[in-house]
C-alpha atoms as a PDB file:
ATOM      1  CA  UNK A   1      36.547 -86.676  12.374  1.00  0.00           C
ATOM      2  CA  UNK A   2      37.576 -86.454  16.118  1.00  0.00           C
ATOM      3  CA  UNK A   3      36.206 -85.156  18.837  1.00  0.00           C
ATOM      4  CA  UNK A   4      37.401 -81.615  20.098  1.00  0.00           C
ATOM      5  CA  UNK A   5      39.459 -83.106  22.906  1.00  0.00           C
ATOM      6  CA  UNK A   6      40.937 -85.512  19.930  1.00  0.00           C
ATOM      7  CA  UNK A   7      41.832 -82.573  18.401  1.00  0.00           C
ATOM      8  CA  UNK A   8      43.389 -80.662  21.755  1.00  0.00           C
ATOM      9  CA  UNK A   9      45.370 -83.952  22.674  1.00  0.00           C
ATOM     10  CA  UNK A  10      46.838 -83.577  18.799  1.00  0.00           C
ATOM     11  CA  UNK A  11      48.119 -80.399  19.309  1.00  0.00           C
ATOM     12  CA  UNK A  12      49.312 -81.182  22.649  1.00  0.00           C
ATOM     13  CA  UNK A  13      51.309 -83.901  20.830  1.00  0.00           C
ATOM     14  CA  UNK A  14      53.229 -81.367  18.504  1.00  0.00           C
ATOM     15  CA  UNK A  15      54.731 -79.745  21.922  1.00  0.00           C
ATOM     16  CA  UNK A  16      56.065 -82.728  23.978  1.00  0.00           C
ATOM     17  CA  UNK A  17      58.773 -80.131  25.640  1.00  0.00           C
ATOM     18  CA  UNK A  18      56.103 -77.706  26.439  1.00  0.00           C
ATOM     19  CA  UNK A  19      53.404 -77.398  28.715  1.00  0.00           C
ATOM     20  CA  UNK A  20      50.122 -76.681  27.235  1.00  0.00           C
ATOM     21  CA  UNK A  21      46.827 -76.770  29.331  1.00  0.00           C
ATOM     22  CA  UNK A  22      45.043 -77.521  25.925  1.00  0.00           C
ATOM     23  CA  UNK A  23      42.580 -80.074  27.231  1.00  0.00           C
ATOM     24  CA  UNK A  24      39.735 -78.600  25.162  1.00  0.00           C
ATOM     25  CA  UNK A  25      39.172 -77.107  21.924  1.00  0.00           C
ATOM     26  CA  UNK A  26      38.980 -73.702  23.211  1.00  0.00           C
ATOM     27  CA  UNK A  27      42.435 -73.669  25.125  1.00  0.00           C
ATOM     28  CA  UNK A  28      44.225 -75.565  21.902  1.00  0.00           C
ATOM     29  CA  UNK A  29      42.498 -72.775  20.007  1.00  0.00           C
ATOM     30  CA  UNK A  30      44.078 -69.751  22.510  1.00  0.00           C
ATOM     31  CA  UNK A  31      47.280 -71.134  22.292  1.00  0.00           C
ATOM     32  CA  UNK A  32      47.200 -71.835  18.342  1.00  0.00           C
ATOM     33  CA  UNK A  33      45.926 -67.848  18.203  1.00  0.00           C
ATOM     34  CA  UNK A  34      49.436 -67.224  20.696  1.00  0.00           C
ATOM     35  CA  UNK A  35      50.974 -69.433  18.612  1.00  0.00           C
ATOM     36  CA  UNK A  36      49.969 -67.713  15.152  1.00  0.00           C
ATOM     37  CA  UNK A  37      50.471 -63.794  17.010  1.00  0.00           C
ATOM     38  CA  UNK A  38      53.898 -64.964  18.118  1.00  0.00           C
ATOM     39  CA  UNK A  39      53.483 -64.215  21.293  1.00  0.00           C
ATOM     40  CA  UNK A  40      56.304 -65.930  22.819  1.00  0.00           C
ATOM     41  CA  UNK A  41      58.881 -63.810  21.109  1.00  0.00           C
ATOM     42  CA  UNK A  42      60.008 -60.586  21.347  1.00  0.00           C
ATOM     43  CA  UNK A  43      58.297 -58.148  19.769  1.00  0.00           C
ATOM     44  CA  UNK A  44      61.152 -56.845  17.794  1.00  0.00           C
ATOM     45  CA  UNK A  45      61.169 -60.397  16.193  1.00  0.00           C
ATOM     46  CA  UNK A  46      58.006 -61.779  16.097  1.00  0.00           C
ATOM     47  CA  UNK A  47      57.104 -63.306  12.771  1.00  0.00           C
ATOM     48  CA  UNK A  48      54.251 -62.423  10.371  1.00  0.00           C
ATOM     49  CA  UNK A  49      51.113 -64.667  11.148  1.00  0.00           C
ATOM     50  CA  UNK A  50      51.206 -66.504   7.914  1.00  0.00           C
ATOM     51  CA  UNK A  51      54.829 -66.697   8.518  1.00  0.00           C
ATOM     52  CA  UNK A  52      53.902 -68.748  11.868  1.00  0.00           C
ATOM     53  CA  UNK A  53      51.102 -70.490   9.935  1.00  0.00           C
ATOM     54  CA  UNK A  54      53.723 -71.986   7.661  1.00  0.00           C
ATOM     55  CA  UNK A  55      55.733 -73.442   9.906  1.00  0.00           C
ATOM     56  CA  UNK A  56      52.750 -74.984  12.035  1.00  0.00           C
ATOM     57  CA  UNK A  57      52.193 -76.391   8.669  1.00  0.00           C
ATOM     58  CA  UNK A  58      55.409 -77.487   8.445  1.00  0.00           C
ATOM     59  CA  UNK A  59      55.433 -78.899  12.128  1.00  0.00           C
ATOM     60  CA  UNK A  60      52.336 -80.371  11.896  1.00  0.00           C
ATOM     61  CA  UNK A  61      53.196 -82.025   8.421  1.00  0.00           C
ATOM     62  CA  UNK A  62      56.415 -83.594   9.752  1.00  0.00           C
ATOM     63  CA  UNK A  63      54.676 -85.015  12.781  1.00  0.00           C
ATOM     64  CA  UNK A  64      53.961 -88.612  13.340  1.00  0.00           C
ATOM     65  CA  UNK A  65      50.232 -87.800  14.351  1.00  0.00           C
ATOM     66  CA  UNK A  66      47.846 -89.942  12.002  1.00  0.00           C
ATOM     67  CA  UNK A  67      46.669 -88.581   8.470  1.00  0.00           C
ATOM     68  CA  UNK A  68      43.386 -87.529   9.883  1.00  0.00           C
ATOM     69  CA  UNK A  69      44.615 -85.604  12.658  1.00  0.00           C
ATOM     70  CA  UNK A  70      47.309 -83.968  10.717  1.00  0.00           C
ATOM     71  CA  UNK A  71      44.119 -82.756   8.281  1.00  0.00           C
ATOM     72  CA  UNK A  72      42.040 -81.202  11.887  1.00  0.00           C
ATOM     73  CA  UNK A  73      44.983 -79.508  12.967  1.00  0.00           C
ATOM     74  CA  UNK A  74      46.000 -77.970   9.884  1.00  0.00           C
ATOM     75  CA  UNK A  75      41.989 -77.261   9.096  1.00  0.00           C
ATOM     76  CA  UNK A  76      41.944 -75.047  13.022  1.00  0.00           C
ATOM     77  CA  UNK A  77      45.228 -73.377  12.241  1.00  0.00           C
ATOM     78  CA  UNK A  78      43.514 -72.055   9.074  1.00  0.00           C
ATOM     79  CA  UNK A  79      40.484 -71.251  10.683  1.00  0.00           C
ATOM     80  CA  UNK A  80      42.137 -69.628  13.435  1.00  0.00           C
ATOM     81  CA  UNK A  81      44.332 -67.599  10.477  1.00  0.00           C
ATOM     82  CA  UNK A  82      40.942 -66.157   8.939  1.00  0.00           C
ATOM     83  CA  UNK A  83      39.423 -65.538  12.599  1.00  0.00           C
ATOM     84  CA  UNK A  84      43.103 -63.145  13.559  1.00  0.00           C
ATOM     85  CA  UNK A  85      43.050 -62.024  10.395  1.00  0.00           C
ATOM     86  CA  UNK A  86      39.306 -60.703  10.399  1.00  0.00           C
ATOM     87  CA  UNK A  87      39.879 -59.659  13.885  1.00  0.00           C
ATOM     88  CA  UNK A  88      42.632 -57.378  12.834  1.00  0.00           C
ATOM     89  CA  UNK A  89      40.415 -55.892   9.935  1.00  0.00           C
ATOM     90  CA  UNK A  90      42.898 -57.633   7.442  1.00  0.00           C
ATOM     91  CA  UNK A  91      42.282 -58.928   3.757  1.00  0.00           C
ATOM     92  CA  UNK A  92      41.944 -62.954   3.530  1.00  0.00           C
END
């Protein structure tokens, strides 16, 4: 497994035409939970979470990051998921 700035320069990786000041876990994980929320979008339409979730899947999936790091980033999106999910008093 890498390290959590292996996993930060991953997700920088997905968003070569955007800049991302994930350097560390902890900022890749704000802007995955931004990410995830939609929060880029207007609110009339923003996208369900697991909407979002599926298509960082999908992004993620059709990357040209290594196996491994394909497996980390999908593993944080779902953790992230569960964490927005439990944070909005949601069902898993």
């Amino acid at each position: 497994m890498g390290t959590d700035k292996d996993i930060a320069k991953a997700y920088q990786a997905l968003w070569n035409n955007r800049t991302l000041p994930a350097s560390t876990l902890e900022e890749a994980e704000k802007a995955i939970d931004l990410e995830l929320l939609d929060q880029r979008t207007h609110p009339r339409l923003r996208k369900t979470p697991e909407e979002k979730f599926a298509l960082a899947v999908q992004r993620i999936v059709d990357s040209r990051l290594q196996p491994i790091e394909k497996y980390e980033l999908v593993e944080l999106h779902t953790k992230r998921l569960q964490f927005l999910k439990e944070e909005r008093g949601e069902q898993l």
